[in-house]
Protein backbone atom coordinates (compact mmCIF):
# COMPACT_ATOMS: atom_id res chain seq x y z
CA UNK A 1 24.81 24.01 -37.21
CA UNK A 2 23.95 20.35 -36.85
CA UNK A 3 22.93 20.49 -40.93
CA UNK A 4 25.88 22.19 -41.31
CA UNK A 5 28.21 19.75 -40.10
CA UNK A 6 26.21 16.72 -41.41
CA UNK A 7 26.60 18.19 -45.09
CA UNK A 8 30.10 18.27 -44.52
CA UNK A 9 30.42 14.51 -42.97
CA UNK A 10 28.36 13.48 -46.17
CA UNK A 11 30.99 14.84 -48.22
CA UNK A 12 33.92 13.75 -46.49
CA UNK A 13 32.14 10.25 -46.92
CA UNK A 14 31.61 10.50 -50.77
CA UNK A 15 35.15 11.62 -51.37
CA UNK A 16 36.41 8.55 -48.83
CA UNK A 17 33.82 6.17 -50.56
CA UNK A 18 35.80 7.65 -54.08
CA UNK A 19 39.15 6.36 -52.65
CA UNK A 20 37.72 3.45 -52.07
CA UNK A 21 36.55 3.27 -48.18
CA UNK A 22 34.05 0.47 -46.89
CA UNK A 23 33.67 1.57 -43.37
CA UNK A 24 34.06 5.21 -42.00
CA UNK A 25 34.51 5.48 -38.15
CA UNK A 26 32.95 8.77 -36.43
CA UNK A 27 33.67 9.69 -33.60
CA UNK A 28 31.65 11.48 -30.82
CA UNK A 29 32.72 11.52 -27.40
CA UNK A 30 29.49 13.50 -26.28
CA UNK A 31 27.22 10.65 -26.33
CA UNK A 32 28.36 8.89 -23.22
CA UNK A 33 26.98 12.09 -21.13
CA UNK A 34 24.03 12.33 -19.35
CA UNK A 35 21.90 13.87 -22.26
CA UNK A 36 18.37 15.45 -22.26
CA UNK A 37 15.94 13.12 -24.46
CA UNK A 38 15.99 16.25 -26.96
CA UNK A 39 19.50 16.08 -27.38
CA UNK A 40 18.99 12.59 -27.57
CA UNK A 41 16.77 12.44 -30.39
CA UNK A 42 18.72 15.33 -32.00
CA UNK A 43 21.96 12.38 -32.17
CA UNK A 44 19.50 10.30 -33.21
CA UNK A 45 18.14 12.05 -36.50
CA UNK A 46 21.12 13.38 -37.53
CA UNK A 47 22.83 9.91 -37.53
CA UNK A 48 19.73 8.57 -39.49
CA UNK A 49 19.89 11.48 -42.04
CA UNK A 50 24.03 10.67 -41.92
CA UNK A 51 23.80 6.97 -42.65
CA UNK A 52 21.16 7.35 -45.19
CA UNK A 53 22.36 6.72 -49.13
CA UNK A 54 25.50 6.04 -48.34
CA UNK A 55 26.10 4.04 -51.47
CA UNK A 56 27.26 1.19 -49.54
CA UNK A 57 29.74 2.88 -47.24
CA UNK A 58 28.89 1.81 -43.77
CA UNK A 59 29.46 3.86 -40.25
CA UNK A 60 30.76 2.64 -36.93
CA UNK A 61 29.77 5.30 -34.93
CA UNK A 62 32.38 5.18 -31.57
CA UNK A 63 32.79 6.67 -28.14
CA UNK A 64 35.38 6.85 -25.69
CA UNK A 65 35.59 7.58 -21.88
CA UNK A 66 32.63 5.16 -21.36
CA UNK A 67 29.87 3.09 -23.15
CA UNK A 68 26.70 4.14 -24.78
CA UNK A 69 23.46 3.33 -22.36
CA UNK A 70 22.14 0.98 -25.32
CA UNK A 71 18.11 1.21 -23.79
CA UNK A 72 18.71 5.07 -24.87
CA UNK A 73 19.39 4.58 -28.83
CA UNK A 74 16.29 2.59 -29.38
């Protein structure tokens, strides 16, 4: 599912890159839970396979409800 949905983000990027987009905001709420480390790194390689080759479009990944523990994205 999580390939499924990051093909489909990567193409909704390229066609917003096409009409002319510099920044893309995501959203994902889920991030400010309590998640398991596997979960965790699961966010974390999908974002990394996400952001790659974006031919210069960049991401501002954003949460609401509460802030990202920073010490668990590095």
């Amino acid at each position: 599912m999580a390939n499924y949905a990051n093909a489909c983000n990567r193409e909704a990027i390229g066609e917003l890159k096409e009409a002319g987009a510099k920044w893309v905001q995501l959203d994902e709420p889920t991030l400010v839970l309590d998640l398991e480390a596997s979960k965790l790194e699961a966010f974390k390689k999908a974002y990394s396979f996400l952001g790659a080759d974006l031919g210069g479009v960049k991401l501002l990944l954003e949460t609401y409800f509460a802030d990202i523990p920073a010490a668990a994205y590095k």
